[in-house]
Protein backbone atom coordinates (compact mmCIF):
# COMPACT_ATOMS: atom_id res chain seq x y z
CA UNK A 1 23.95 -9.62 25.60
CA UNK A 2 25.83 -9.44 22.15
CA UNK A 3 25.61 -6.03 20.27
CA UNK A 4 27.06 -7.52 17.31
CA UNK A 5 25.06 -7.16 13.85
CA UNK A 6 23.06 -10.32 13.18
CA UNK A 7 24.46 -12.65 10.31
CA UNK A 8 22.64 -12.82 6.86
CA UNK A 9 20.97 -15.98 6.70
CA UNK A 10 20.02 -17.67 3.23
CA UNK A 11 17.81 -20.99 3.02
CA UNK A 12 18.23 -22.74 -0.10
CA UNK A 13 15.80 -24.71 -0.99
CA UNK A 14 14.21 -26.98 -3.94
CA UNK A 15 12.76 -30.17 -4.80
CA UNK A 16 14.86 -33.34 -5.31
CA UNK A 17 16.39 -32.65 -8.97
CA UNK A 18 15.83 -29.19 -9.12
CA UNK A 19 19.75 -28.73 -9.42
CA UNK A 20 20.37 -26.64 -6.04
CA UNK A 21 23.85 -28.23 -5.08
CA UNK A 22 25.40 -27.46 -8.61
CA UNK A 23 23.72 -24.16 -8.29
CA UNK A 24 25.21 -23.69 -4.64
CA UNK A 25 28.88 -25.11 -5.77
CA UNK A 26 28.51 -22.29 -8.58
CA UNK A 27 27.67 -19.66 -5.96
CA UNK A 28 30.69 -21.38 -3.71
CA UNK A 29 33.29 -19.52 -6.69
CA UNK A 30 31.72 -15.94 -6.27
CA UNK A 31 34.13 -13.83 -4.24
CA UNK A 32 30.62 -12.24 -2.45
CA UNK A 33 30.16 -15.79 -0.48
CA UNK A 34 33.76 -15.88 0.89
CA UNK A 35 33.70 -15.98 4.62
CA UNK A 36 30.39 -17.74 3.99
CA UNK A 37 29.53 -20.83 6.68
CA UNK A 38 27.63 -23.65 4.37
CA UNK A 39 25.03 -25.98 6.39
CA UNK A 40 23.77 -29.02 4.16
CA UNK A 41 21.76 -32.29 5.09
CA UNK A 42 24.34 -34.51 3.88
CA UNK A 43 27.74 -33.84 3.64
CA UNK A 44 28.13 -36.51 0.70
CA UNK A 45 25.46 -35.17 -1.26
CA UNK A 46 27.32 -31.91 -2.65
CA UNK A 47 30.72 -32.62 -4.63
CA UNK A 48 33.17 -29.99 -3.07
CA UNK A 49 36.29 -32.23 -3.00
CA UNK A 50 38.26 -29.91 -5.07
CA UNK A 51 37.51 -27.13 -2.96
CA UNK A 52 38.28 -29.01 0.15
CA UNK A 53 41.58 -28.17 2.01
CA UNK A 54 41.72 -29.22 5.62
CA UNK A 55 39.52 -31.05 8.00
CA UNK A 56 38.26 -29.07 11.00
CA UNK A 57 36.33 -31.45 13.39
CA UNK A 58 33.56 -33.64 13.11
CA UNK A 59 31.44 -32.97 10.45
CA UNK A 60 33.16 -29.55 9.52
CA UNK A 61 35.10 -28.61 6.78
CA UNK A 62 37.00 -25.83 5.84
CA UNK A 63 36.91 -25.05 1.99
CA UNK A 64 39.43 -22.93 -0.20
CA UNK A 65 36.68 -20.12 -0.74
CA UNK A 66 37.08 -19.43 2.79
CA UNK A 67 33.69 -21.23 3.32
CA UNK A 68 33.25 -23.55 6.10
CA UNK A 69 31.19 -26.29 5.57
CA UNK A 70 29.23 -28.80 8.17
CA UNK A 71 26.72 -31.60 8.23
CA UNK A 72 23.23 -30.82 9.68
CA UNK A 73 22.58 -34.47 10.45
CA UNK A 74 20.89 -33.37 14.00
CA UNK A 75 19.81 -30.62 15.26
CA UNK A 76 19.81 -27.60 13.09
CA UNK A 77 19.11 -24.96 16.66
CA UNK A 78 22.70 -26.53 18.36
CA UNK A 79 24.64 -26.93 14.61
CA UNK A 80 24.06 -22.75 14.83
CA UNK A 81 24.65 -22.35 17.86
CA UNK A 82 27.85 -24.41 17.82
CA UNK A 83 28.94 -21.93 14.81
CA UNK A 84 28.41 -18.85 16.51
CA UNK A 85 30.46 -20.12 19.70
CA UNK A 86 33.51 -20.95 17.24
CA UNK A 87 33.09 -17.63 15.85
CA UNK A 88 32.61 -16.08 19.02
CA UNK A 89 35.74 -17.63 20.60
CA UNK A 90 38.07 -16.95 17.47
CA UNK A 91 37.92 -20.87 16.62
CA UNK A 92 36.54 -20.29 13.20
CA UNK A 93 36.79 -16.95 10.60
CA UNK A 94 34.21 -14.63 11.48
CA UNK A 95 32.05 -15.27 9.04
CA UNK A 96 29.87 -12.89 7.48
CA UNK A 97 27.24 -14.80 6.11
CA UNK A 98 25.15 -18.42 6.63
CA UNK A 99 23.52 -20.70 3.79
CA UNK A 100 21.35 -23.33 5.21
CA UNK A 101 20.86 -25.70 2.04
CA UNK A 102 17.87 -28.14 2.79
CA UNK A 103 17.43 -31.87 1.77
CA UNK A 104 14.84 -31.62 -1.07
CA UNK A 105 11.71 -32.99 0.33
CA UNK A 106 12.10 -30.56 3.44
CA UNK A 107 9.47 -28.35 4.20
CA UNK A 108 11.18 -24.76 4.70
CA UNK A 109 9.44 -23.67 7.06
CA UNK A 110 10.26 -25.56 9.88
CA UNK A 111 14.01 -23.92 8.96
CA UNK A 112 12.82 -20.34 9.32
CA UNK A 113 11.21 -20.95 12.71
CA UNK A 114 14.30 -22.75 14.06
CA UNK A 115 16.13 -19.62 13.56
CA UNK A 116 13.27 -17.11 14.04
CA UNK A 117 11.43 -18.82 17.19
CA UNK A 118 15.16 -19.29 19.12
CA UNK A 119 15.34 -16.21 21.44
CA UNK A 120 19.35 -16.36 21.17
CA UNK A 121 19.44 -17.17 17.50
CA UNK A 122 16.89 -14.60 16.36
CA UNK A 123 19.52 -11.64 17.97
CA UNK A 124 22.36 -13.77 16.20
CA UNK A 125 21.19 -14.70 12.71
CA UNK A 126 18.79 -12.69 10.59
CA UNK A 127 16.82 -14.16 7.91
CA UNK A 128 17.89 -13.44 4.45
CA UNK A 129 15.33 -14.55 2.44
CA UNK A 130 14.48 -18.11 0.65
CA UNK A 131 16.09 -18.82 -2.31
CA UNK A 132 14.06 -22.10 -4.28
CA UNK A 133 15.96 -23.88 -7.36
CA UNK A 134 12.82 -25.29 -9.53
CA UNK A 135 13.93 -27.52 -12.42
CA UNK A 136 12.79 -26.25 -16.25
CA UNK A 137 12.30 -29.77 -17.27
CA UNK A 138 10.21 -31.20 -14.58
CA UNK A 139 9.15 -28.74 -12.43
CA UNK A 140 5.19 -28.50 -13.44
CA UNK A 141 4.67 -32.36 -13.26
CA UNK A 142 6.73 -31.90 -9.51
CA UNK A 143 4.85 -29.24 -8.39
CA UNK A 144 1.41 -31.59 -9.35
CA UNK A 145 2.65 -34.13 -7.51
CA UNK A 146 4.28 -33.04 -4.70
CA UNK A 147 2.97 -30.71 -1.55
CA UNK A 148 6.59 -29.82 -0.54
CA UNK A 149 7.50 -28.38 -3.76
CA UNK A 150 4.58 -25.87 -4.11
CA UNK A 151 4.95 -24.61 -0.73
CA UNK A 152 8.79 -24.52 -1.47
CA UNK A 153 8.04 -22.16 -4.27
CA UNK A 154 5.62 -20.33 -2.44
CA UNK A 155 7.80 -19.17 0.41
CA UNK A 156 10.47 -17.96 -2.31
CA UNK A 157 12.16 -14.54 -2.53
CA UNK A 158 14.37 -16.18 -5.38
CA UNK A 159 13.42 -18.96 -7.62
CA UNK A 160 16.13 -19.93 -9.68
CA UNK A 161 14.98 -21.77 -12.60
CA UNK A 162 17.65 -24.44 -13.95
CA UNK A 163 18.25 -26.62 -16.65
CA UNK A 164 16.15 -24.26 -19.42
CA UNK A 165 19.01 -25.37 -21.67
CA UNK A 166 17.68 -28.67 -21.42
CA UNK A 167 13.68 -27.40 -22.11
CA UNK A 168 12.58 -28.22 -26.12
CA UNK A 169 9.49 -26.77 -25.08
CA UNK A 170 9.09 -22.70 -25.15
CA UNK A 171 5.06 -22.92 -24.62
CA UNK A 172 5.42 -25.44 -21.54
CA UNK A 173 8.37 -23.27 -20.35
CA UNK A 174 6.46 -19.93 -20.38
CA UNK A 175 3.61 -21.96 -19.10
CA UNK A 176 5.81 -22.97 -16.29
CA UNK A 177 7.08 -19.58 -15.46
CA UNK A 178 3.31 -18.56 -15.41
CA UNK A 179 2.77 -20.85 -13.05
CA UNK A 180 5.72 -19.50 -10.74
CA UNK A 181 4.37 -16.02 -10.86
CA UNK A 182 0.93 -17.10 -9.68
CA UNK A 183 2.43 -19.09 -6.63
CA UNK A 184 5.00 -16.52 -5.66
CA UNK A 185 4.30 -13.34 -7.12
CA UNK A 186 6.54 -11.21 -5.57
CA UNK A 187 9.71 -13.01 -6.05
CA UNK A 188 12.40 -12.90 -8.40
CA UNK A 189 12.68 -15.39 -11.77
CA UNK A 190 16.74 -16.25 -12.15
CA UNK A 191 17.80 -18.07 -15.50
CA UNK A 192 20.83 -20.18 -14.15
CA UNK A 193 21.43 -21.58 -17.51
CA UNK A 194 21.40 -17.78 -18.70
CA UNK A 195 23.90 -16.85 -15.96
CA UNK A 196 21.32 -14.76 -14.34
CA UNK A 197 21.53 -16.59 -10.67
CA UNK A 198 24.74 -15.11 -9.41
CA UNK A 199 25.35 -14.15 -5.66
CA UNK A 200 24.48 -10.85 -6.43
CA UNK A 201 20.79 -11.25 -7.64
CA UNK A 202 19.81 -14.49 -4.75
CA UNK A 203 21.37 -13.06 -1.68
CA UNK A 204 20.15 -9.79 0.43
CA UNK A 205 16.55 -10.47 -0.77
CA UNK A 206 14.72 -9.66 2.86
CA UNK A 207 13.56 -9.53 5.34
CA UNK A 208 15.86 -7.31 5.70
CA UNK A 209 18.98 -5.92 4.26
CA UNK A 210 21.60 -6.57 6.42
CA UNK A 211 23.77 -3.78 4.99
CA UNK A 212 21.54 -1.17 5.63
CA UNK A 213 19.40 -2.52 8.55
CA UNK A 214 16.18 -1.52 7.01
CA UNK A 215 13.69 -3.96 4.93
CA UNK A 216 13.99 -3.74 1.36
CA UNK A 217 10.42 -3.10 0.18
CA UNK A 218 11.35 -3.38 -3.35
CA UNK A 219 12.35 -6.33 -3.45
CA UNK A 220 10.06 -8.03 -0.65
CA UNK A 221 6.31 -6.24 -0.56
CA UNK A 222 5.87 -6.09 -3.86
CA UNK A 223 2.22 -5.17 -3.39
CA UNK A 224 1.12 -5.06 -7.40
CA UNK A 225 2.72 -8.05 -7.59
CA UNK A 226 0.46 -10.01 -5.13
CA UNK A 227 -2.78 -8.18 -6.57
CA UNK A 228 -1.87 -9.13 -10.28
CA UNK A 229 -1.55 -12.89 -9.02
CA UNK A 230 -4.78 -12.97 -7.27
CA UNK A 231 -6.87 -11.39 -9.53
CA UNK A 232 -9.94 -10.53 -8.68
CA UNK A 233 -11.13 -13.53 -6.36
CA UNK A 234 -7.87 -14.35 -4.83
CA UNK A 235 -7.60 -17.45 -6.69
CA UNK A 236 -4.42 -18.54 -8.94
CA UNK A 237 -6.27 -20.18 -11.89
CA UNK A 238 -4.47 -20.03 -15.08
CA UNK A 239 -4.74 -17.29 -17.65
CA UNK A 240 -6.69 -18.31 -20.80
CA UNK A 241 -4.61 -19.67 -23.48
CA UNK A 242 -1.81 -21.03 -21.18
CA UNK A 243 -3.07 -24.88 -22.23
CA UNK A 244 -3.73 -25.52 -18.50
CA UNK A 245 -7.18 -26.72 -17.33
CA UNK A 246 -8.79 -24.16 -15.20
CA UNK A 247 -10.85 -26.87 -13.32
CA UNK A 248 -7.60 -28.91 -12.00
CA UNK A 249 -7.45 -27.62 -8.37
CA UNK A 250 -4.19 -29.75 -8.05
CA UNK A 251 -2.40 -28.22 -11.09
CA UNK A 252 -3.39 -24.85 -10.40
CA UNK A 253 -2.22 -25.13 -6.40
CA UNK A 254 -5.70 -23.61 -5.62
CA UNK A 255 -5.30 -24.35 -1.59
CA UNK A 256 -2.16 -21.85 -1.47
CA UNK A 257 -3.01 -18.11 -1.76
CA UNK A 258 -0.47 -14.44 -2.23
CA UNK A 259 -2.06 -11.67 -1.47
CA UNK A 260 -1.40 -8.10 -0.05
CA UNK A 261 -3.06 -5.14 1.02
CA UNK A 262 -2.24 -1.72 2.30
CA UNK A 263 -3.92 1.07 3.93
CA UNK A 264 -3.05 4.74 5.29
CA UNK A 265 -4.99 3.75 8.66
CA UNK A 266 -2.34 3.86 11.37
CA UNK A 267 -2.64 1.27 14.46
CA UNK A 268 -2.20 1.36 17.82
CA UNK A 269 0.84 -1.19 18.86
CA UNK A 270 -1.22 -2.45 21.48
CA UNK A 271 -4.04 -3.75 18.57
CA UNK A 272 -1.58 -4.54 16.38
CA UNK A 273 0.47 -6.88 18.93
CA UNK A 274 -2.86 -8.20 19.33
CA UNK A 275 -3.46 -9.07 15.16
CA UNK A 276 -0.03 -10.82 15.44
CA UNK A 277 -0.64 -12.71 18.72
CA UNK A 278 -4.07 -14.46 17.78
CA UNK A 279 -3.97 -14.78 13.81
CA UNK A 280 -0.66 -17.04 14.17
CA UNK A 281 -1.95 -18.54 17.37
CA UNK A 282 -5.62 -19.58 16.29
CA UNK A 283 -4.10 -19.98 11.99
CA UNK A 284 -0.19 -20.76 12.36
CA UNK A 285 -0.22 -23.52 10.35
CA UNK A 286 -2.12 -22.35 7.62
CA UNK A 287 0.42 -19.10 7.20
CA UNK A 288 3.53 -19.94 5.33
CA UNK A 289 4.91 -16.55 5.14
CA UNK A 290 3.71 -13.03 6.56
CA UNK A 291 5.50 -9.74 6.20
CA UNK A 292 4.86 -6.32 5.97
CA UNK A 293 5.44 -2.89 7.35
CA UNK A 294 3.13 -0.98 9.98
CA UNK A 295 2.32 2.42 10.26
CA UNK A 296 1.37 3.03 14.09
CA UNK A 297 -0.70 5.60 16.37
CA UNK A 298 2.40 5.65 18.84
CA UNK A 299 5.11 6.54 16.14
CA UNK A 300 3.85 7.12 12.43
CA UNK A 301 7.40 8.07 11.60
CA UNK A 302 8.97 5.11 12.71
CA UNK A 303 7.59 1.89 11.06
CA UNK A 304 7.31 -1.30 12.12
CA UNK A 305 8.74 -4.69 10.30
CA UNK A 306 7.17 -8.28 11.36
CA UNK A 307 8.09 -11.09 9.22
CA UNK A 308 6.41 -14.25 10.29
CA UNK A 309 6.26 -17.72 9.34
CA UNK A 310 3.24 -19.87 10.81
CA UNK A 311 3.52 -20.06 14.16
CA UNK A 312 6.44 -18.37 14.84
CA UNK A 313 6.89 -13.75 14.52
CA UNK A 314 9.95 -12.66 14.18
CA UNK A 315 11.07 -10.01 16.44
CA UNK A 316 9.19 -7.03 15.22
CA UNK A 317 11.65 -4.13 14.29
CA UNK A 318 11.45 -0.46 14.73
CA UNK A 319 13.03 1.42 11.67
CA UNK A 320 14.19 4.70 12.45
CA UNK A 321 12.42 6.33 9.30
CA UNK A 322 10.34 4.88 6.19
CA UNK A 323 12.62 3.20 3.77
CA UNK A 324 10.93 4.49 1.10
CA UNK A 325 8.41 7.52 0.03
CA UNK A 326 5.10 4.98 0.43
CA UNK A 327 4.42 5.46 4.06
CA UNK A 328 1.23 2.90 4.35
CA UNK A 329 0.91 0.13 6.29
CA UNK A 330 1.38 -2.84 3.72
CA UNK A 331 1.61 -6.16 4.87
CA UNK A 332 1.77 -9.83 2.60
CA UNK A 333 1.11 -13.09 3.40
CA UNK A 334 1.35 -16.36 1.68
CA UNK A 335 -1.26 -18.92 2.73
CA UNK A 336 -2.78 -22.33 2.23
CA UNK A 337 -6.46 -23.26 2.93
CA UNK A 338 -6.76 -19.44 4.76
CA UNK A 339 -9.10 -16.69 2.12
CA UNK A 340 -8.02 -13.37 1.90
CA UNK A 341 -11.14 -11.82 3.36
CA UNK A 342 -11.21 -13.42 6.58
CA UNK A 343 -7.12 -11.92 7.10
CA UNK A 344 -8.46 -8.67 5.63
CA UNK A 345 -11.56 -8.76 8.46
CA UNK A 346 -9.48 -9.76 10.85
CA UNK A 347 -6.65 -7.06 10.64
CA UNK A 348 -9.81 -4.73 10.00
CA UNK A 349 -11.41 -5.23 13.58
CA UNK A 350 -7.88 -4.68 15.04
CA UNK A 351 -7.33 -1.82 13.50
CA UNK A 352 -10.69 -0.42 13.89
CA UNK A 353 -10.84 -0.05 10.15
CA UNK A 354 -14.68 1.53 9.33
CA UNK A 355 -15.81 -0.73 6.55
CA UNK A 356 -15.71 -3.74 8.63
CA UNK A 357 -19.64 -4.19 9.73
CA UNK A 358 -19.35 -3.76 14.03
CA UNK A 359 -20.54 -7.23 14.90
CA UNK A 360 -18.55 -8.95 11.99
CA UNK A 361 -15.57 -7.11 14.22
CA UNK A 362 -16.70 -8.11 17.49
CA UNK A 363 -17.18 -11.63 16.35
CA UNK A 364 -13.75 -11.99 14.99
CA UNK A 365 -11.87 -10.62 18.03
CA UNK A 366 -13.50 -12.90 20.11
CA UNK A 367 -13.22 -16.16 17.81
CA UNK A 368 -10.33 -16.02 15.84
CA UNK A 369 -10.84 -19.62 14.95
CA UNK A 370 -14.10 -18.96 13.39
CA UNK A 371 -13.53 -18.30 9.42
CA UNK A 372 -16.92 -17.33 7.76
CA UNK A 373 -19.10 -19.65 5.39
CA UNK A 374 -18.06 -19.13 2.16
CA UNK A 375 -14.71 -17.99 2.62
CA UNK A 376 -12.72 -20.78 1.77
C-alpha cells in the first residue's frame, strides 16, 4: 500500500455560462497550479491552444504551465486511476495537484463520491474543496430555473462570481450575493472581475489542508455562518427589503437547507460510527454535503474529521491534536428536503445527548427513515 501524501483535489464547477473555463485558463497562468493535472468534459470546450506544446496520448495533453490536460469523456474512476499509474511509473511529472472541471449541467456530487467512495482513490486523491463560478448577470434567473445550479452553489467552498463588470444593476447584484450567502453560508464570495479569484484564495479550501494534514476549520465549519443563514427556523427566505418575494419557494431555494451545530458532549466512536452508518444509509440522497469535527469518549484529544457527501463518508481521519482552541464537536451539513431537527434528534439519540425526550431517541435509532410530522 502507497504511503505517499494524497493529491489535492479541486472540482470546479458552475452552470453553463457562468464563465468557469476563462476563469480556469486564468488560474492555468498562476505559477501555484504548475505541476497541476487538468480533467475537463470536453477537450474542445476550453481554448488552451496557445498553451499547448506536445501531444501525449489519446486524449492527453501536455501544456506549457507544466499542466497536463485530458478528456473525461468516460469514466472519471479509470481517467484517475490512469493518472496516478503514469505518475506512479515516472510516465508523467509528478504532479502535485488535480482540477476536475465539470460540464455545466453536472451535478457535483456524483464527482466527490467517485473519488471519495473508491477505496484506492480515496488513499490517492484528497478532496480539496468545490470551487462554483456563478455568473453576475444571470445567475438569479439560473438558479430559479435550474436544480443543478442551486445545488452547485450549495456544495461550494468557493463561489467565484464573474462578469460583475458586465452587472448595471448594484441592487440586483447585492440581491444576488444575498442570495449566495443564504445557500452557502460558509463559503467564500471571489470578485473575478475584481481580481479577487486567484489560485491563492480558490484552492486549499477543505476538507482538508493538504499542507498541513489537518482540516482547516476556518475556512470550512464556519459555524456562525450557517446559524446567520438559517435564522431562526432553518429556512433561507429573503431578508426584508431585498425586493424578493418571501412566498416564492422556487426563488428562495426553500427545499435546500445549511445548518450547523456544536456541542461539548463527547461520543463514543462506536455511536458515532453508528450516526454516520444509518443517517447516509436511510437519507443519502437528501445530504449534499456533511462535515464536521468529533470530539470522542475514546480520545478527546484527538479529533475526528468525516466529510461526507450523500451516500458516500469519506474516510474518517484522526488528527493528532485540535487544530484550533474550540475543542467541540461541530459538524455541518448541507441538505435538501431533510429539517434540521430531525439531524439534530438523530445525532442526539446517538450521542445520548439529555434533551432529546427517551422514546423520541429510541424511536429514531430504530427507524431512521421515519422523519417526524411537521418537520419538513
Amino acid at each position: 500500500m502507497t504511503t505517499t501524501a494524497p493529491i489535492p483535489l479541486t472540482i470546479l464547477t458552475g452552470f453553463l455560462g457562468a464563465g468557469k473555463t476563462t476563469l480556469l485558463n486564468r488560474l492555468l497562468r498562476d505559477p501555484a497550479l504548475a505541476d497541476t493535472v487538468v480533467l475537463v468534459n470536453e477537450f474542445g470546450e476550453i481554448g488552451l491552444d496557445h498553451l499547448l506544446i506536445e501531444a501525449v496520448s489519446g486524449d492527453m495533453v501536455l501544456l506549457a504551465s507544466g499542466c497536463l490536460c485530458c478528456t473525461v469523456r468516460g469514466d472519471l474512476v479509470a481517467a484517475l486511476e490512469d493518472l496516478i499509474a503514469r505518475r506512479d511509473e515516472g510516465r508523467v511529472a509528478p504532479f502535485r495537484r488535480a482540477v476536475i472541471e465539470t460540464t455545466g449541467l453536472a451535478d457535483p456530487a456524483p464527482v466527490l463520491q467517485a473519488v471519495m467512495s473508491h477505496p484506492y482513490l480515496a488513499t490517492r486523491y484528497a478532496i480539496d474543496g468545490v470551487v462554483t463560478a456563478v455568473d453576475a448577470v444571470n445567475g438569479d434567473a439560473t438558479l430559479d430555473m435550474h436544480a443543478e445550479a442551486v445545488k452547485q452553489v450549495a456544495v461550494a467552498d468557493r463561489l467565484a462570481l464573474t462578469k460583475t463588470d458586465l452587472a448595471t444593476d448594484p441592487a440586483a447584484l447585492a440581491a444576488l450575493k444575498a442570495r449566495l450567502r443564504r445557500l452557502a453560508p460558509g463559503a467564500r464570495i471571489l470578485d473575478v472581475a475584481k481580481g479577487e479569484a486567484t489560485a491563492e484564495a480558490l484552492l486549499d479550501a477543505g476538507p482538508f489542508d493538504a499542507s498541513a494534514k489537518i482540516p482547516d476549520v476556518a475556512r470550512w465549519l464556519n459555524e456562525e455562518a450557517y446559524r446567520d443563514a438559517a435564522g431562526h427556523e432553518g429556512h433561507h427566505h429573503a431578508p426584508a427589503g431585498e425586493g424578493q418575494d418571501a412566498h416564492d419557494v422556487n426563488r428562495h431555494d426553500e427545499h435546500i437547507r445549511a445548518f450547523s451545530f456544536a456541542t461539548d458532549r463527547p461520543v463514543s466512536m462506536a455511536a458515532l460510527d453508528m450516526f454516520l452508518t444509518l443517517l447516509p444509509s436511510a437519507h443519502g440522497a437528501k445530504i449534499l454535503r456533511m462535515k464536521g469535527i468529533v470530539k470522542t469518549v475514546e480520545s478527546p484529544d484527538r479529533p475526528i474529521v468525516v466529510h461526507g457527501v450523500q451516500h458516500v463518508l469519506h474516510p474518517p481521519v484522526m488528527l493528532p491534536a485540535w487544530p484550533d482552541a474550540d475543542r467541540r464537536t461541530r459538524l455541518v451539513f448541507i441538505t435538501r428536503d431533510l429539517p434540521e431537527d430531525f439531524v439534530r434528534k438523530m445525532w442526539d439519540a446517538f450521542a445520548g445527548t439529555p434533551r432529546i425526550d427517551e422514546p423520541d431517541a429510541q424511536a429514531l435509532m430504530h427507524n431512521p427513515l421515519a422523519i417526524p410530522r411537521g418537520d419538513g
